[in-house]
PDB file of N, CA and C in Angstrom:
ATOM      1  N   UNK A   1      -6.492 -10.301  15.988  1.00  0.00           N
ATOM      2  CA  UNK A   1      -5.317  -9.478  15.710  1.00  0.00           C
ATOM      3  C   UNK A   1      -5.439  -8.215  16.549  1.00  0.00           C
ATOM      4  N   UNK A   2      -4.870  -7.859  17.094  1.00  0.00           N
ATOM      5  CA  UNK A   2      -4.426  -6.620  17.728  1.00  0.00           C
ATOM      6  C   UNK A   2      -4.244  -5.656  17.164  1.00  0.00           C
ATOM      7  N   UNK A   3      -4.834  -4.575  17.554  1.00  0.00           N
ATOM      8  CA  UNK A   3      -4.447  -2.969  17.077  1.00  0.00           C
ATOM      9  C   UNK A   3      -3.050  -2.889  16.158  1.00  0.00           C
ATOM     10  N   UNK A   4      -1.875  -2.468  17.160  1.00  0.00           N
ATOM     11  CA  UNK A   4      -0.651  -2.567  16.652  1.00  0.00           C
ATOM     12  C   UNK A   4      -0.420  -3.160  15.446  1.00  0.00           C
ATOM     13  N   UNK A   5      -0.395  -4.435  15.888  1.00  0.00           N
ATOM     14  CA  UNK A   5      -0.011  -5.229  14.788  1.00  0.00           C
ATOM     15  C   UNK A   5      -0.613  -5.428  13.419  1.00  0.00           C
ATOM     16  N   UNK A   6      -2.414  -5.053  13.220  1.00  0.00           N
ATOM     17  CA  UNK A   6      -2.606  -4.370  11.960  1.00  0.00           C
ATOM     18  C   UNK A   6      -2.029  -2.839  11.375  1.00  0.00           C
ATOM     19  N   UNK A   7      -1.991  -1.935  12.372  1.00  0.00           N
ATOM     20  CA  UNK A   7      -1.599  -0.938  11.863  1.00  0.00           C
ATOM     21  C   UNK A   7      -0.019  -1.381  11.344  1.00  0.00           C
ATOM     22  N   UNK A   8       0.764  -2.137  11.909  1.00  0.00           N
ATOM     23  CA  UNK A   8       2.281  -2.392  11.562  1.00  0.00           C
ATOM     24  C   UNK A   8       2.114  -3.009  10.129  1.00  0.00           C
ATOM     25  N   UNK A   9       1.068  -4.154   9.817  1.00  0.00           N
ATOM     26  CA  UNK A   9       0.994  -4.904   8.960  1.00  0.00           C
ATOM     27  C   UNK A   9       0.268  -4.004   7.803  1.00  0.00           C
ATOM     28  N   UNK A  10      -0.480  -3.252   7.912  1.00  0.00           N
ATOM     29  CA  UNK A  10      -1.106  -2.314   6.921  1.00  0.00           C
ATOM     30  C   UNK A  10       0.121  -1.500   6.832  1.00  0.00           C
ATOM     31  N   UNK A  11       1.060  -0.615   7.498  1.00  0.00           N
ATOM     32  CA  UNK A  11       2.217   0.126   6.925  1.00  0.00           C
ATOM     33  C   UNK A  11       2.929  -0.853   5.954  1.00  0.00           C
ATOM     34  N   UNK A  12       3.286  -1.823   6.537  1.00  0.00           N
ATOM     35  CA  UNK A  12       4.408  -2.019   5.748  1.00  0.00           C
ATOM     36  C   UNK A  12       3.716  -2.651   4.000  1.00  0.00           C
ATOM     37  N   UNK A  13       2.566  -2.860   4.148  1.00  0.00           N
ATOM     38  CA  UNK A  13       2.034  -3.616   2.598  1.00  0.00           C
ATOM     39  C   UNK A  13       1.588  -2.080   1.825  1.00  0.00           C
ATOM     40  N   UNK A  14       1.300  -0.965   2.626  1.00  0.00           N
ATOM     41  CA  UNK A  14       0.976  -0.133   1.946  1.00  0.00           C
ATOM     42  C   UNK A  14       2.398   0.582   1.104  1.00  0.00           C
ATOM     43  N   UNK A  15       3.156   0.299   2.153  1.00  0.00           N
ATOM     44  CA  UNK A  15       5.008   1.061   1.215  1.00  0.00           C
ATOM     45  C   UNK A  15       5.181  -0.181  -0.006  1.00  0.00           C
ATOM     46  N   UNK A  16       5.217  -0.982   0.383  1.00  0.00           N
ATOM     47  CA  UNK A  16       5.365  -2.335  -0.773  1.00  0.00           C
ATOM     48  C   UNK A  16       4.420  -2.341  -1.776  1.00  0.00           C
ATOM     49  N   UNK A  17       2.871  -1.706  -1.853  1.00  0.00           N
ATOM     50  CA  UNK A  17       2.329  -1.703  -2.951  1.00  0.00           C
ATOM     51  C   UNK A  17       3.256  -0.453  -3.895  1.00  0.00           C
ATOM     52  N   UNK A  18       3.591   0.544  -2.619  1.00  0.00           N
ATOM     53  CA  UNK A  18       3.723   1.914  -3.940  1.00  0.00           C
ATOM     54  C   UNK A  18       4.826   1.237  -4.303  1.00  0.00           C
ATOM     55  N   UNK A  19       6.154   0.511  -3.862  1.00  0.00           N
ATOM     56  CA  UNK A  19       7.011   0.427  -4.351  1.00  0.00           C
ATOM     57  C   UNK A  19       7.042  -0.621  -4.846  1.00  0.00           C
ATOM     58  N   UNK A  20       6.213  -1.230  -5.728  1.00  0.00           N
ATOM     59  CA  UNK A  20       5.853  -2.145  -6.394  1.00  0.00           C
ATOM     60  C   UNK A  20       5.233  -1.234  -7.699  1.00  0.00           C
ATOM     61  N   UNK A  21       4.282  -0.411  -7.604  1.00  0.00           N
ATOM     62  CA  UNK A  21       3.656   0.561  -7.995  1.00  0.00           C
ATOM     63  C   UNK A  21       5.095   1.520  -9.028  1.00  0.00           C
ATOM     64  N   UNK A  22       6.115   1.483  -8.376  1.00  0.00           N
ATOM     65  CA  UNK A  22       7.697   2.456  -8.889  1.00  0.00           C
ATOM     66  C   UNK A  22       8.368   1.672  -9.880  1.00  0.00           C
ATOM     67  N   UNK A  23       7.874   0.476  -9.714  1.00  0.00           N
ATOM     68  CA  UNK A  23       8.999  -1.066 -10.226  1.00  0.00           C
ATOM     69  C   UNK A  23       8.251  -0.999 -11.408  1.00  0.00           C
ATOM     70  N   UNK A  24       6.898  -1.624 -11.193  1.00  0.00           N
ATOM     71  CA  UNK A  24       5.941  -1.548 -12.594  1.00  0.00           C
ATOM     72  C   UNK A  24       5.747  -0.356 -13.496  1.00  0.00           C
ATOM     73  N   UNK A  25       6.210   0.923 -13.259  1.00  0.00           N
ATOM     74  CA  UNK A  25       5.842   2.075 -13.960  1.00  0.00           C
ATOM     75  C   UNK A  25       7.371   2.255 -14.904  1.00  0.00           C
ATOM     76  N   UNK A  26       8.271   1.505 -13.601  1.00  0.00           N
ATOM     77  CA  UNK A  26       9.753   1.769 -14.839  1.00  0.00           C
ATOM     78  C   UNK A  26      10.029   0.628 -15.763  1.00  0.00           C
ATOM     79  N   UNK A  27       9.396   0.045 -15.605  1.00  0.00           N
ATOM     80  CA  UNK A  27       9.233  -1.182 -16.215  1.00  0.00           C
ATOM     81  C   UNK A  27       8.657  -1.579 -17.715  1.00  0.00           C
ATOM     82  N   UNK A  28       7.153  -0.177 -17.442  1.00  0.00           N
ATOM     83  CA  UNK A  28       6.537  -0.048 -18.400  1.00  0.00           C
ATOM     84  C   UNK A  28       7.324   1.183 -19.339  1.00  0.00           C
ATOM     85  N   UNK A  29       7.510   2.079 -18.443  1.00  0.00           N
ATOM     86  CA  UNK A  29       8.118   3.250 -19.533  1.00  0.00           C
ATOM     87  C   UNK A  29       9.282   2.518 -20.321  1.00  0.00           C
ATOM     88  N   UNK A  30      10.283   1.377 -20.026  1.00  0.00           N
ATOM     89  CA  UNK A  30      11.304   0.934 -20.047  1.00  0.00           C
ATOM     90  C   UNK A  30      10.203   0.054 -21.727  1.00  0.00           C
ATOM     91  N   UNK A  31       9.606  -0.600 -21.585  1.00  0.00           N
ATOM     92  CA  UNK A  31       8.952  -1.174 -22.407  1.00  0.00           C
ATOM     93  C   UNK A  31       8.349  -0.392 -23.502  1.00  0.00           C
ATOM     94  N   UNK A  32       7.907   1.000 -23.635  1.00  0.00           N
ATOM     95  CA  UNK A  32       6.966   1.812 -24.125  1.00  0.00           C
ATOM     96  C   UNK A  32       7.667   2.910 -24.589  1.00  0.00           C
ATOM     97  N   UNK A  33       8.827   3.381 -23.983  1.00  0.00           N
ATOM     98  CA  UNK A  33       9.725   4.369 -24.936  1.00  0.00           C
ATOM     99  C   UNK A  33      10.441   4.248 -25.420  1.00  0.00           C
ATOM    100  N   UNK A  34      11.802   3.798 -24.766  1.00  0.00           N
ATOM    101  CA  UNK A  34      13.113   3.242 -25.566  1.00  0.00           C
ATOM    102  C   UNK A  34      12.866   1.616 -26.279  1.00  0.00           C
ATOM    103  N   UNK A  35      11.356   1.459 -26.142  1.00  0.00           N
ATOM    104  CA  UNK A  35      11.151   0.181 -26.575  1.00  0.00           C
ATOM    105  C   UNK A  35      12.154  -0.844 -26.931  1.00  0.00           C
ATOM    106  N   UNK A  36      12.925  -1.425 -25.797  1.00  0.00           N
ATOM    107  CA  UNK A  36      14.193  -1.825 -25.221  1.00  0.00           C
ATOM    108  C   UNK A  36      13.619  -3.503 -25.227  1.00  0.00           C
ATOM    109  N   UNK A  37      12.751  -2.971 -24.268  1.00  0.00           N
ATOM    110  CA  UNK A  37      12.575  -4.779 -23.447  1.00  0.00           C
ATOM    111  C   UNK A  37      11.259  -4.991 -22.331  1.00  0.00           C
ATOM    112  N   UNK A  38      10.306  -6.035 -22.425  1.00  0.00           N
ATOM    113  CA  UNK A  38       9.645  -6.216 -21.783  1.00  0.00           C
ATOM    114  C   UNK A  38       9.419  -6.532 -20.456  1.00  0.00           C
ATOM    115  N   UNK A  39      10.987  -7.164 -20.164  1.00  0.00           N
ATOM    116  CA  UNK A  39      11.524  -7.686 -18.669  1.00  0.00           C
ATOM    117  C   UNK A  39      11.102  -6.945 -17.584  1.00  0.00           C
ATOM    118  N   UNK A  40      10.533  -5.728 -17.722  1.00  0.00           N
ATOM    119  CA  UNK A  40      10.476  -4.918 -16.170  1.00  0.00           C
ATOM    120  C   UNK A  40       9.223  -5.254 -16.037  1.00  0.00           C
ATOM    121  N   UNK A  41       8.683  -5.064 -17.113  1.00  0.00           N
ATOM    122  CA  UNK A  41       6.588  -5.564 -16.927  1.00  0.00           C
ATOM    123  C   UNK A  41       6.381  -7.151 -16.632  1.00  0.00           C
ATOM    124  N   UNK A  42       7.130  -7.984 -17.196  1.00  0.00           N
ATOM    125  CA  UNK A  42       6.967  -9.130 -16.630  1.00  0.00           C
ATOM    126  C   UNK A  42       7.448  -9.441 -15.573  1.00  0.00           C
ATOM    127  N   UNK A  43       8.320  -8.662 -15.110  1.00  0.00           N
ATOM    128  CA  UNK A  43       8.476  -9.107 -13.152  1.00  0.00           C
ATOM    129  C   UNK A  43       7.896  -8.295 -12.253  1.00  0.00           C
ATOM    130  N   UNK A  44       7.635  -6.669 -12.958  1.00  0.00           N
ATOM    131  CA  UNK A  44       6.913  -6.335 -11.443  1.00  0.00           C
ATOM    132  C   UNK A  44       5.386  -6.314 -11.902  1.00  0.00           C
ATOM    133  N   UNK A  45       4.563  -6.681 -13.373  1.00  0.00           N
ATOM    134  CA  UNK A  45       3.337  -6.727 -13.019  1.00  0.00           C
ATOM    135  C   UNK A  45       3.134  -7.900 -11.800  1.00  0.00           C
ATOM    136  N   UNK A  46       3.419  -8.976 -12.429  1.00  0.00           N
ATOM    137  CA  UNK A  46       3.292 -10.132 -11.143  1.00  0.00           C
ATOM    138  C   UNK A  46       3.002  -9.560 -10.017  1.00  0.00           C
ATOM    139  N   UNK A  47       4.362  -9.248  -9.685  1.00  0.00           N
ATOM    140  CA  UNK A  47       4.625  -8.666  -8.589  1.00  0.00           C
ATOM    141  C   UNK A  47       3.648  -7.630  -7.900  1.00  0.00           C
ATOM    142  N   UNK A  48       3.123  -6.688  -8.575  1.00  0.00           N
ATOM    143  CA  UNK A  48       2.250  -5.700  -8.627  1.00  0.00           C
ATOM    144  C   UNK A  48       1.484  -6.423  -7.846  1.00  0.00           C
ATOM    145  N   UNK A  49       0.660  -7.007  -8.687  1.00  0.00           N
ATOM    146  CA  UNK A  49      -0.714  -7.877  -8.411  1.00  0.00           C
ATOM    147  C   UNK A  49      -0.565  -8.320  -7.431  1.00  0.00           C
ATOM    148  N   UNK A  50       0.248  -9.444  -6.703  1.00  0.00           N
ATOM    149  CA  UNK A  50       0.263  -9.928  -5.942  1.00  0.00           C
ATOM    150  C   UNK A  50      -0.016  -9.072  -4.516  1.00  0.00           C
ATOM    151  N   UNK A  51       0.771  -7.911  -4.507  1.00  0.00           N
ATOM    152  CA  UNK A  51       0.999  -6.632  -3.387  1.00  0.00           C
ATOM    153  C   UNK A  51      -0.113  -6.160  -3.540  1.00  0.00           C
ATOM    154  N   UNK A  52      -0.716  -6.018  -4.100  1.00  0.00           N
ATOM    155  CA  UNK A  52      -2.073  -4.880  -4.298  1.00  0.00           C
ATOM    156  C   UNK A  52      -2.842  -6.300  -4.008  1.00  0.00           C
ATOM    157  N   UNK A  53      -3.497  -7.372  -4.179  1.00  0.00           N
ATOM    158  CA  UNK A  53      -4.171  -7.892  -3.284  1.00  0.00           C
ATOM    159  C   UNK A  53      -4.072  -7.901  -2.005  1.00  0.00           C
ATOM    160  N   UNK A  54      -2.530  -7.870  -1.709  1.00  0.00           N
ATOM    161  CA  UNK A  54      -2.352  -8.414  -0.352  1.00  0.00           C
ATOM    162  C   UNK A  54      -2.781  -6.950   0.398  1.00  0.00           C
ATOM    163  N   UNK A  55      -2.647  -5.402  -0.145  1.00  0.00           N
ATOM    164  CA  UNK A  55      -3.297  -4.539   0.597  1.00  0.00           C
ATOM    165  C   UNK A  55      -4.591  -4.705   0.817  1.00  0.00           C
ATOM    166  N   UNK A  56      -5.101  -5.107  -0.270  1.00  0.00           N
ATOM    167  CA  UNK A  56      -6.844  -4.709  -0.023  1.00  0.00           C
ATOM    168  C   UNK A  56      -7.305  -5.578   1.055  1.00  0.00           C
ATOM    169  N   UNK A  57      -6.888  -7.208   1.028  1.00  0.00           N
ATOM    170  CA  UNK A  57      -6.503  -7.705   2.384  1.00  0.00           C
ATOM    171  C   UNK A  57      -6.588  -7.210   3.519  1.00  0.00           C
ATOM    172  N   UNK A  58      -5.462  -6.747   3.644  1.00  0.00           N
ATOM    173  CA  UNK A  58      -4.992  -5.938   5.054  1.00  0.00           C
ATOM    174  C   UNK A  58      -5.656  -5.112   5.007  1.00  0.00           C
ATOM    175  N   UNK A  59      -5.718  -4.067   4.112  1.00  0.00           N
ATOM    176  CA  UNK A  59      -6.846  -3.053   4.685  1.00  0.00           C
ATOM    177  C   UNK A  59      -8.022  -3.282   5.120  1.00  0.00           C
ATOM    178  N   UNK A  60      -9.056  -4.384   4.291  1.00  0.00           N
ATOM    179  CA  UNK A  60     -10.132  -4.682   5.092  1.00  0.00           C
ATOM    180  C   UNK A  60     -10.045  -5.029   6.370  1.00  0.00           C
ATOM    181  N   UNK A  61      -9.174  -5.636   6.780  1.00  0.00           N
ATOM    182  CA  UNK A  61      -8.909  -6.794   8.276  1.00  0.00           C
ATOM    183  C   UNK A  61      -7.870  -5.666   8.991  1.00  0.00           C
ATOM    184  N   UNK A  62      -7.711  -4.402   8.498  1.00  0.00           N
ATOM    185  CA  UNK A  62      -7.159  -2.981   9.669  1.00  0.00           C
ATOM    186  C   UNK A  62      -8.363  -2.592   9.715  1.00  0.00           C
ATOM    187  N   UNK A  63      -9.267  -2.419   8.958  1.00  0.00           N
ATOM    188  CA  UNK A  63     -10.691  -1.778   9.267  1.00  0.00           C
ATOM    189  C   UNK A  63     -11.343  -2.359   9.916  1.00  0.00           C
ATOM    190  N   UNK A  64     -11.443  -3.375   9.992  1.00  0.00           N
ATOM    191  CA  UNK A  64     -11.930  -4.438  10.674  1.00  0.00           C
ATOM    192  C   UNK A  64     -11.655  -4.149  12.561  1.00  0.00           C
ATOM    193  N   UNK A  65     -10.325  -4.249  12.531  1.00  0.00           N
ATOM    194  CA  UNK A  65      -9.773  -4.167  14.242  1.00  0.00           C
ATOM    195  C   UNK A  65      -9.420  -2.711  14.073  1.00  0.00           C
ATOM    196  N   UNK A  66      -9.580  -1.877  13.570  1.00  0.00           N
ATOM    197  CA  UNK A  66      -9.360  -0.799  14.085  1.00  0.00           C
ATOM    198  C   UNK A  66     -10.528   0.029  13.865  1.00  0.00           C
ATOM    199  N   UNK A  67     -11.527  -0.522  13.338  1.00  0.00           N
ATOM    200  CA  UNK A  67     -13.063   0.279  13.317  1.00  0.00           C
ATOM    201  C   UNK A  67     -13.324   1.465  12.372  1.00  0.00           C
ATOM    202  N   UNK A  68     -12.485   1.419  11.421  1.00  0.00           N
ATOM    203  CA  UNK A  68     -13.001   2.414  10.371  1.00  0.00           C
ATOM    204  C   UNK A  68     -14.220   2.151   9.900  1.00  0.00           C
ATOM    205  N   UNK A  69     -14.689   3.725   9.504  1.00  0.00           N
ATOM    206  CA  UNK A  69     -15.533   4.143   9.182  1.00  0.00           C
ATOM    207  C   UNK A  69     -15.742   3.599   7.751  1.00  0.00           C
ATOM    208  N   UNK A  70     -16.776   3.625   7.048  1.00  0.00           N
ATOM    209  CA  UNK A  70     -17.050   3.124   5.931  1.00  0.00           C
ATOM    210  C   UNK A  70     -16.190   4.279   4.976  1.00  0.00           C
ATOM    211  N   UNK A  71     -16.386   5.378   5.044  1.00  0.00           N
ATOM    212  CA  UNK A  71     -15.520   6.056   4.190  1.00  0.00           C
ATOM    213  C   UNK A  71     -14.029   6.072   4.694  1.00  0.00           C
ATOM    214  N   UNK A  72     -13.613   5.752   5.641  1.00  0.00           N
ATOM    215  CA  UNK A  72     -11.995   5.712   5.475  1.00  0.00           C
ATOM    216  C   UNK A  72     -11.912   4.479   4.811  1.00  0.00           C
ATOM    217  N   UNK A  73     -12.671   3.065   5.297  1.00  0.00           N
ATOM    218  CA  UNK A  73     -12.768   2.438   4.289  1.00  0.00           C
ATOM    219  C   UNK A  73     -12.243   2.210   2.850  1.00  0.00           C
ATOM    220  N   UNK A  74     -13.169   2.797   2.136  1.00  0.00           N
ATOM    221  CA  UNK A  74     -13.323   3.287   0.687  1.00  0.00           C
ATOM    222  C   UNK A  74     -12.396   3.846   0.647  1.00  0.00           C
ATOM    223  N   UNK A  75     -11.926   4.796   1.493  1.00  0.00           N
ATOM    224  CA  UNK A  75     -10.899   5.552   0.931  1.00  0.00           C
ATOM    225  C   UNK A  75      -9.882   5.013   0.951  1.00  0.00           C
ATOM    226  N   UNK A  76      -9.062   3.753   1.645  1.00  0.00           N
ATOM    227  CA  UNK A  76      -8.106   2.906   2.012  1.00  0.00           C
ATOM    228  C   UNK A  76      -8.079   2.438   0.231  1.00  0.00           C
ATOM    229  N   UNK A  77      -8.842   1.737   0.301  1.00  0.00           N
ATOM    230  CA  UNK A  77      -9.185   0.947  -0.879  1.00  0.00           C
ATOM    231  C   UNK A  77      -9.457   1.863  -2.356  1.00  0.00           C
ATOM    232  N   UNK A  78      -9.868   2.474  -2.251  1.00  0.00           N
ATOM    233  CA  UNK A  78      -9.467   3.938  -3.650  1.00  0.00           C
ATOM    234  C   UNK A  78      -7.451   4.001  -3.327  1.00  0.00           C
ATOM    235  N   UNK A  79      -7.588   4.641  -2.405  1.00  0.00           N
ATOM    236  CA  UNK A  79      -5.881   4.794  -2.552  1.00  0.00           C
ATOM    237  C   UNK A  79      -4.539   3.517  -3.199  1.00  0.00           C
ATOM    238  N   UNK A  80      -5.467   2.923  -3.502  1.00  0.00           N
ATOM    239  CA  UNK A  80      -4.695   1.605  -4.190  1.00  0.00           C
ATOM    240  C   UNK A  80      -4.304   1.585  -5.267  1.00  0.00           C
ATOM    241  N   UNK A  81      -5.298   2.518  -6.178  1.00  0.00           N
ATOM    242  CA  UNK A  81      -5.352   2.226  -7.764  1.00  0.00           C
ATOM    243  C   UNK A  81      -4.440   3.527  -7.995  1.00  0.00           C
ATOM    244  N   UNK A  82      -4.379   4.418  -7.756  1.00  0.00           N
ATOM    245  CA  UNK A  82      -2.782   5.723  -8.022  1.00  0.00           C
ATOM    246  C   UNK A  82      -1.910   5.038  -7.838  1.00  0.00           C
ATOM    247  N   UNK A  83      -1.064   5.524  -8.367  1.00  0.00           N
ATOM    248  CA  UNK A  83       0.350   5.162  -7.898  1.00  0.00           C
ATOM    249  C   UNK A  83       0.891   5.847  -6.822  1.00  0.00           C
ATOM    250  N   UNK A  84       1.256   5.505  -5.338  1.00  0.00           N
ATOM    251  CA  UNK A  84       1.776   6.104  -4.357  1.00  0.00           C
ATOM    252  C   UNK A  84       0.805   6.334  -3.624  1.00  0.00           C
ATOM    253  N   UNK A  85      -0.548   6.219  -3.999  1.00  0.00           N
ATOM    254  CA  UNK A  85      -1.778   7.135  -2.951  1.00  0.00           C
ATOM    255  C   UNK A  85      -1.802   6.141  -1.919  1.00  0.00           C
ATOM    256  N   UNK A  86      -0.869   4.967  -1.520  1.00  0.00           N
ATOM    257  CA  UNK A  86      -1.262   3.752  -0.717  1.00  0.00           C
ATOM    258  C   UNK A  86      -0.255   4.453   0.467  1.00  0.00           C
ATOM    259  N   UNK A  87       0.652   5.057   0.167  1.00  0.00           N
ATOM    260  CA  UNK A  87       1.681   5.958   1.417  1.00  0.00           C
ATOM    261  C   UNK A  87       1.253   7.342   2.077  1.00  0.00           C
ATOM    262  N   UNK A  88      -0.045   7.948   0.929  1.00  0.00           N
ATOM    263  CA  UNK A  88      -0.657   9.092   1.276  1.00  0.00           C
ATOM    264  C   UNK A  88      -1.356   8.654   2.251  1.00  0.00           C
ATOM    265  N   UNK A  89      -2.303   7.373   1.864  1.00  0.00           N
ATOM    266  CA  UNK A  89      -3.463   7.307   2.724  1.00  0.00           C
ATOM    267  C   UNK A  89      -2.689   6.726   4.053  1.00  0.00           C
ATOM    268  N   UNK A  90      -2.078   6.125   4.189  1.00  0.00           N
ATOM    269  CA  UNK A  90      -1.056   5.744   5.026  1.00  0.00           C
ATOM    270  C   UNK A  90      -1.090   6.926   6.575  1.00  0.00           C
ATOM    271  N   UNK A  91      -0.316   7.925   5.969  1.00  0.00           N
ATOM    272  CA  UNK A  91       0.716   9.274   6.501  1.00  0.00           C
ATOM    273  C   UNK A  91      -0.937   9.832   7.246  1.00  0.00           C
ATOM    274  N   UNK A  92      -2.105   9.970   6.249  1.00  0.00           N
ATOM    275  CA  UNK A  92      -3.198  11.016   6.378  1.00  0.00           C
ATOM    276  C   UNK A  92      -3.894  10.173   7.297  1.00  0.00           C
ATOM    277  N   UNK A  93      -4.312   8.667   7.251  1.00  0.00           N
ATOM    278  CA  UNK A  93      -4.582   7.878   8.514  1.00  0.00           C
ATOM    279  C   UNK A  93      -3.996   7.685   9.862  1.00  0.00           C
ATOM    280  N   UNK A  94      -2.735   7.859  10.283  1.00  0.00           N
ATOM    281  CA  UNK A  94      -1.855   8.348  11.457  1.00  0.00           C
ATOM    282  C   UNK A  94      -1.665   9.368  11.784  1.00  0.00           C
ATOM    283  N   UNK A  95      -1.647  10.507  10.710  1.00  0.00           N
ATOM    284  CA  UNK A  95      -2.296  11.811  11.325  1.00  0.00           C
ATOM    285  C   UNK A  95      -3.407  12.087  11.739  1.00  0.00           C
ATOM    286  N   UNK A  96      -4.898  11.234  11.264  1.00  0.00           N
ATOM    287  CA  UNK A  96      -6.091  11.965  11.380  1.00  0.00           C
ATOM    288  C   UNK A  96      -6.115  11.024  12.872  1.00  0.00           C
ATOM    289  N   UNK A  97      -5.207   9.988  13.509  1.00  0.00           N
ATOM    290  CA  UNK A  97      -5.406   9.117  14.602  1.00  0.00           C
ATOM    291  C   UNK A  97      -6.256   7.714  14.323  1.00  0.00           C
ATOM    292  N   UNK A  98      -6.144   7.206  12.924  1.00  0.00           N
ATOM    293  CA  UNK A  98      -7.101   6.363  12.935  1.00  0.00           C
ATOM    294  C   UNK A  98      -6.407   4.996  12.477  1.00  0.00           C
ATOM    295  N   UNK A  99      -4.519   5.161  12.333  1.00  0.00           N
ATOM    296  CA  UNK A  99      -3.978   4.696  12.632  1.00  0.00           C
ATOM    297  C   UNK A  99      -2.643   4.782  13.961  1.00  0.00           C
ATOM    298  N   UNK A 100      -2.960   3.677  14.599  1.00  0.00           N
ATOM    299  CA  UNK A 100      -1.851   4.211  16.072  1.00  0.00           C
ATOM    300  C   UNK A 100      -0.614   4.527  15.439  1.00  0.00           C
ATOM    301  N   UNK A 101      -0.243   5.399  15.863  1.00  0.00           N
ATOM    302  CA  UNK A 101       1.204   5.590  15.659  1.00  0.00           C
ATOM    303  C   UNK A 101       2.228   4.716  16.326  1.00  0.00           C
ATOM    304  N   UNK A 102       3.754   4.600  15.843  1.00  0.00           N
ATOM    305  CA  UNK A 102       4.452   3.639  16.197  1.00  0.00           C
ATOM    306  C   UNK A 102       4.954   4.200  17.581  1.00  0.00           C
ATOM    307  N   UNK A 103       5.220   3.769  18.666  1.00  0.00           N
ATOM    308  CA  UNK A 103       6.085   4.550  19.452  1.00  0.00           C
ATOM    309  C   UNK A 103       6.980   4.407  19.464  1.00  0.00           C
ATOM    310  N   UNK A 104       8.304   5.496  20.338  1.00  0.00           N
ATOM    311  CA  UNK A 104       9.718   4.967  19.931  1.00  0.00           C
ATOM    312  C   UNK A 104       9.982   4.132  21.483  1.00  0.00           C
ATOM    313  N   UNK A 105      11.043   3.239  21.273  1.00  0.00           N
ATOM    314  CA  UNK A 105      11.630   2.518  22.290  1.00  0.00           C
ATOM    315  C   UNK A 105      12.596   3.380  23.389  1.00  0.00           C
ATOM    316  N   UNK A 106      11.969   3.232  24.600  1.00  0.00           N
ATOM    317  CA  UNK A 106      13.289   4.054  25.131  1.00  0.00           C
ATOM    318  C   UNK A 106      14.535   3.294  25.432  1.00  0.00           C
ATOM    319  N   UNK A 107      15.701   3.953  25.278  1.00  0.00           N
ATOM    320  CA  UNK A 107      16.893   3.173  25.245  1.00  0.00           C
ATOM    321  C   UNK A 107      17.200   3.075  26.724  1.00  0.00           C
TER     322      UNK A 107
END
């Protein structure tokens, strides 16, 4: 796998965990306050799960071709279990250069 194309493939599973991460939290409050209905927890835990494997995945195999360090590592993989910390670590890995940034196309 190529540079690029992990860093492309690690962005886009890292936005899909948090927003998987948004689905399951309204899901649960939806279940837990207005104690309404269980329906939001039974489609986005699934769902959850499924996305949050598929990061830890990708993140190992971006670390992998893109040579992180054992602690960005860890830290890829910590940023999983917050809710949203999968877009932090994201933003703070393309700033620190340790993910390529996208370039733009010239028209």
């Amino acid at each position: 796998m190529n540079p690029r194309a992990a860093a492309t493939a690690f962005r886009i599973v890292a936005v899909a965990e948090a927003c998987s991460w948004i689905g399951l939290l309204v899901g649960m409050f939806v279940k837990y306050v207005p104690e309404t209905t269980e329906l939001g927890v039974k489609i986005f835990g699934p769902i959850h799960g499924g996305i949050f494997v598929a990061y830890v995945v990708v993140a190992l195999v971006t670390a992998r071709v893109l040579r992180w360090s054992i602690g960005t590592t860890l830290l890829a993989l910590i940023a999983s279990i917050p809710p949203l910390a999968t877009v932090w670590f994201e933003r703070r890995a393309t700033r620190a250069g340790q993910l390529p940034r996208s370039e733009a196309v010239a028209a």
